[in-house]
N, C-alpha and C. Protein backbone atom coordinates (compact mmCIF):
# COMPACT_ATOMS: atom_id res chain seq x y z
N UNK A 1 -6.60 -6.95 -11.69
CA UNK A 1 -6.57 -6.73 -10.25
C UNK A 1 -7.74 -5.80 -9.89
N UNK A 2 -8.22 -6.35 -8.54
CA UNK A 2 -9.65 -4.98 -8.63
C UNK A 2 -9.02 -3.76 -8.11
N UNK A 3 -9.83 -2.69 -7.66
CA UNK A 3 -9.88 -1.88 -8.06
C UNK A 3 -9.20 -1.31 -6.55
N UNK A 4 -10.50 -2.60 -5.39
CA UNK A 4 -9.78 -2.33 -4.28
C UNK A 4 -8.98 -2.56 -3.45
N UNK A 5 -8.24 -3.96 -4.92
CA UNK A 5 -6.36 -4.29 -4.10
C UNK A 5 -5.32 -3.27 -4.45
N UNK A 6 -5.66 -2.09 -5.59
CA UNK A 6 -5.21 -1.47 -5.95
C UNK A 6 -5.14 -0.20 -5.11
N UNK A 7 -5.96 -0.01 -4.57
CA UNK A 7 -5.87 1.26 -3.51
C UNK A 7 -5.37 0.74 -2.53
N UNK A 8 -5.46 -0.80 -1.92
CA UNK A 8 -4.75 -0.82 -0.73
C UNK A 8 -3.77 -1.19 -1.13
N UNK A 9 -2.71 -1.26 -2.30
CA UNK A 9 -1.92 -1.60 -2.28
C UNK A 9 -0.83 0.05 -2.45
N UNK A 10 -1.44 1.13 -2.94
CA UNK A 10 -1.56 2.59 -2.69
C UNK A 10 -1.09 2.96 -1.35
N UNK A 11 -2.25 2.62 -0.85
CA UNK A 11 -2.04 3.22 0.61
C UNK A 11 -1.09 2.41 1.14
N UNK A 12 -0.65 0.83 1.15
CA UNK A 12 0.55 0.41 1.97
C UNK A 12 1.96 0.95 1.25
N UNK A 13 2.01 1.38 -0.28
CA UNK A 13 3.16 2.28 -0.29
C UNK A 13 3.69 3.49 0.45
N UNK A 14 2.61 4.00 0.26
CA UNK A 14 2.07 5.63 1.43
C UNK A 14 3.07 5.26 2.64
N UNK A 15 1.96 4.34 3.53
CA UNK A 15 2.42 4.44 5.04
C UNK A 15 3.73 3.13 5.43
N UNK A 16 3.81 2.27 4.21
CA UNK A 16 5.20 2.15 4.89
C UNK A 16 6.29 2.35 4.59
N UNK A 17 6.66 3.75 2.96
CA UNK A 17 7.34 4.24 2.70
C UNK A 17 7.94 5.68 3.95
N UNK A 18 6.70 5.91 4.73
CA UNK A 18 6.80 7.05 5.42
C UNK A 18 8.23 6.63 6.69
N UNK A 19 8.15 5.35 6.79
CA UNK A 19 9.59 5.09 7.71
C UNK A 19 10.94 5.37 6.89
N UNK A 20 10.97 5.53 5.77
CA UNK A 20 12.38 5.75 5.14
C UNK A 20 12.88 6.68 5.36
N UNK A 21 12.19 8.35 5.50
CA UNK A 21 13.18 9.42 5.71
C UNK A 21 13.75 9.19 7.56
N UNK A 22 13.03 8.63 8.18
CA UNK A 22 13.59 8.56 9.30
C UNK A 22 14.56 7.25 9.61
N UNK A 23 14.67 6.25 8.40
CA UNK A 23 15.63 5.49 8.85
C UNK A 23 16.77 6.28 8.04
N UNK A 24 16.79 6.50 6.73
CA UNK A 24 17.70 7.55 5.85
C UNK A 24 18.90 8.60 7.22
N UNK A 25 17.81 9.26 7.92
CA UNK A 25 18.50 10.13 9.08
C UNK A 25 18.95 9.41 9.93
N UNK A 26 18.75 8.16 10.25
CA UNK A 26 18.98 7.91 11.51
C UNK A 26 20.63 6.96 10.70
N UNK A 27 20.01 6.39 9.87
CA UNK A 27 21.65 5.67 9.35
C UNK A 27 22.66 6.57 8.86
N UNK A 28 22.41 7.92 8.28
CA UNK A 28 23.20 8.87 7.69
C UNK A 28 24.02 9.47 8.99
N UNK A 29 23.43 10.02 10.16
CA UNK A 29 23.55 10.97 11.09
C UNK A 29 24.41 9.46 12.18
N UNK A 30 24.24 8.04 12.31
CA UNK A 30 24.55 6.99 13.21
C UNK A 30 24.33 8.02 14.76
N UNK A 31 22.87 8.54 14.64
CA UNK A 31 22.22 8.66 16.14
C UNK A 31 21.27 8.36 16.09
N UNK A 32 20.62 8.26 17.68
CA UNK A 32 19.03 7.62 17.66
C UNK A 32 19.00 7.88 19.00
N UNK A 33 19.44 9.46 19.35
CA UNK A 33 18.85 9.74 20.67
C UNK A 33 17.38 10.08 20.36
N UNK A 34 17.07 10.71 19.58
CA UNK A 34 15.53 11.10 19.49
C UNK A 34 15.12 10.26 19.34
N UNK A 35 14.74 8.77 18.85
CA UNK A 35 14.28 7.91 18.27
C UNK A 35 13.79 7.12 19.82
N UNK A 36 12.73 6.90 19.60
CA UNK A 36 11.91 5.62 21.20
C UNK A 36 11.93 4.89 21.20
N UNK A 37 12.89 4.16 21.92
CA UNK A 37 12.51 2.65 21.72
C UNK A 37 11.28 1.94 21.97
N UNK A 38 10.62 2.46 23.31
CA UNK A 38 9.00 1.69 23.45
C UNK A 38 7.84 2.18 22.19
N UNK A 39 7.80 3.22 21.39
CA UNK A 39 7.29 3.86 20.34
C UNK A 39 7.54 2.31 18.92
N UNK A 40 8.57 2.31 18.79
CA UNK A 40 9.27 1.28 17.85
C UNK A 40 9.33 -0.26 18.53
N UNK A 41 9.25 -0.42 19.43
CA UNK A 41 9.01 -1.72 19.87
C UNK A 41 7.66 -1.69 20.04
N UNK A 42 6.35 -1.76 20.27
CA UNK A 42 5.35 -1.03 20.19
C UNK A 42 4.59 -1.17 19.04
N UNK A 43 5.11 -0.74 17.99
CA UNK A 43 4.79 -0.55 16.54
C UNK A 43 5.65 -1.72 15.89
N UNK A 44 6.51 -2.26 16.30
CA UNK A 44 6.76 -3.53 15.52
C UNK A 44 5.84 -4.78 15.98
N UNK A 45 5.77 -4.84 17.23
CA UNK A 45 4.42 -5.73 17.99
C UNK A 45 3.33 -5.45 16.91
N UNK A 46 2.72 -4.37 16.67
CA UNK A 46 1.22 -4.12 16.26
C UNK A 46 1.43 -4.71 14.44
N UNK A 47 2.71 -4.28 13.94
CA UNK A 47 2.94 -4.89 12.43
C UNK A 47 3.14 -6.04 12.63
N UNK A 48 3.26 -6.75 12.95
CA UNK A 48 3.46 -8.40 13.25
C UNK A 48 2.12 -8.68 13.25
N UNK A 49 1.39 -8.02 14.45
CA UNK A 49 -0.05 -8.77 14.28
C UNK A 49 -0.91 -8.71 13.45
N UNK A 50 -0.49 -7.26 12.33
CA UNK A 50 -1.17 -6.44 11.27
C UNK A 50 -0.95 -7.87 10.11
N UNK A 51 0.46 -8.24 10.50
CA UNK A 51 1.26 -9.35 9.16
C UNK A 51 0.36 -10.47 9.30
N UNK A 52 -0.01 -10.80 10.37
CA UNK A 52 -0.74 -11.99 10.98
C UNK A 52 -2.23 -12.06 10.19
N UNK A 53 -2.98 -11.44 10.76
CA UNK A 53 -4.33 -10.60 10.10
C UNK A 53 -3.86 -11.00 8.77
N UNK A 54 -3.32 -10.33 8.01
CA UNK A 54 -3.40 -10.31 6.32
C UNK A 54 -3.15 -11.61 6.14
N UNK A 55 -2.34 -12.13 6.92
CA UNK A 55 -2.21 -13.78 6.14
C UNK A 55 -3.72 -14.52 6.43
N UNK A 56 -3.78 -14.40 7.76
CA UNK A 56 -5.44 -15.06 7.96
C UNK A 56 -6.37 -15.06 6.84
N UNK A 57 -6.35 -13.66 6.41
CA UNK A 57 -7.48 -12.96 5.27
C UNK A 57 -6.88 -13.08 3.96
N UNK A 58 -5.74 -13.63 3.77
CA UNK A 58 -5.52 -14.01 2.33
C UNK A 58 -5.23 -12.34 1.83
N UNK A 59 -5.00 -11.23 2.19
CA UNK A 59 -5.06 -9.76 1.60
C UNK A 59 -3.46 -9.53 1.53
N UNK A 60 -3.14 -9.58 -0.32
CA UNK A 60 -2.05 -9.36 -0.61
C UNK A 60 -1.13 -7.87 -0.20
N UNK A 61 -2.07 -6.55 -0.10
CA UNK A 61 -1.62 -5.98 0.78
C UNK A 61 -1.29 -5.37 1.77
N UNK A 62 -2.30 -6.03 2.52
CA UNK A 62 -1.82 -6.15 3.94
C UNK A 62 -0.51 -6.78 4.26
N UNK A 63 -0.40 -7.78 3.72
CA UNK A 63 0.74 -8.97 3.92
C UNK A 63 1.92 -8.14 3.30
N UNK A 64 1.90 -7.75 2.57
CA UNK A 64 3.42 -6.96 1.35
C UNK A 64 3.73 -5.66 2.55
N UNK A 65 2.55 -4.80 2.76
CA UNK A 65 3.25 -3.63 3.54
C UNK A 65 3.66 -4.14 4.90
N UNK A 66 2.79 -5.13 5.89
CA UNK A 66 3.57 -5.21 6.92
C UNK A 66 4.97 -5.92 7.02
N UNK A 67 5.08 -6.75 5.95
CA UNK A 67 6.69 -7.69 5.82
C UNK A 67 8.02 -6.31 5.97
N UNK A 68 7.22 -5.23 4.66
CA UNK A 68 8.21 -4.67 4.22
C UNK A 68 8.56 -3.54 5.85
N UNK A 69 7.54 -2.88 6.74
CA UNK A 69 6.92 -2.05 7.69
C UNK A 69 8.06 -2.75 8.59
N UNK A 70 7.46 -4.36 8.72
CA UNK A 70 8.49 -4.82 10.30
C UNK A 70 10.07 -4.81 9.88
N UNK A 71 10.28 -4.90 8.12
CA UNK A 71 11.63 -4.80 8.42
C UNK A 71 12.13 -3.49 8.47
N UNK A 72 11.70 -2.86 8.17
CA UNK A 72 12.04 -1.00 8.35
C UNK A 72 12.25 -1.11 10.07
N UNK A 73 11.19 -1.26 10.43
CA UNK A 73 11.25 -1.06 12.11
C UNK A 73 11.98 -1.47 12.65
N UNK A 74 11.95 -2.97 12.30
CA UNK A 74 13.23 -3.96 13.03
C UNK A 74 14.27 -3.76 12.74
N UNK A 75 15.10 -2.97 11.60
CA UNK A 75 16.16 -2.49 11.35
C UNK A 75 16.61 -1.08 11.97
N UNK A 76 15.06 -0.16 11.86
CA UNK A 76 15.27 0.88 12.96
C UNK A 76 15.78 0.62 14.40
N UNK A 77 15.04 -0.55 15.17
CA UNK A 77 15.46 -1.01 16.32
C UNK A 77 16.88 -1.13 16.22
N UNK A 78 17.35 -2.27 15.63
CA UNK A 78 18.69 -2.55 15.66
C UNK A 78 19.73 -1.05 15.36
N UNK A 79 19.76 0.07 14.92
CA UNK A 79 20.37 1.09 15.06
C UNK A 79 20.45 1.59 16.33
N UNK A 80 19.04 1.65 16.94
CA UNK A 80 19.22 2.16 18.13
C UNK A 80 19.56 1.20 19.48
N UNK A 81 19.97 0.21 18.69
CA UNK A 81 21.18 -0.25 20.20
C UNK A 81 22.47 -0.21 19.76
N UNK A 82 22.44 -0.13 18.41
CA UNK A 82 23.96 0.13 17.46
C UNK A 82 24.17 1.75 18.09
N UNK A 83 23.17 2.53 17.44
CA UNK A 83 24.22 3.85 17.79
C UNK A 83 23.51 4.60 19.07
N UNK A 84 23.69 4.05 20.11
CA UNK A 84 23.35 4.36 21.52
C UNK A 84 24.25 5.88 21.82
């Protein structure tokens, strides 16, 4: 593998591991007053098109972090109409 699917595959652990402590709180605590919905709707739009992009370009991780990114988000979403 080169050298530089290996760093981006680095950095998509990085940034789309960084949604777990806030879904962790938000499923542990079942609140999501702090949580935005236009922030998270917003950012699931932009990972979709991020998912889009990587498939165009054939870039394995682009494609792996946004799959894993929209379902974090999209599961974030769904809490916050669950625990309103």
């Amino acid at each position: 593998m080169p050298t530089i699917e290996i760093l981006g595959l680095v950095a998509a652990v990085l940034t789309t591991s960084s949604f777990v402590p806030q879904m962790y709180k938000t499923w542990k605590e079942k609140s999501t007053k702090d949580i935005s919905m236009s922030m998270y709707s917003v950012m699931f739009i932009g990972v979709v098109l991020w998912l889009t992009y990587g498939i165009l370009i054939d870039s394995l991780p682009v494609i792996l972090a946004n799959i894993i990114t929209a379902l974090l988000i999209f599961t974030m979403l769904v809490m916050k109409l669950r625990y309103k």
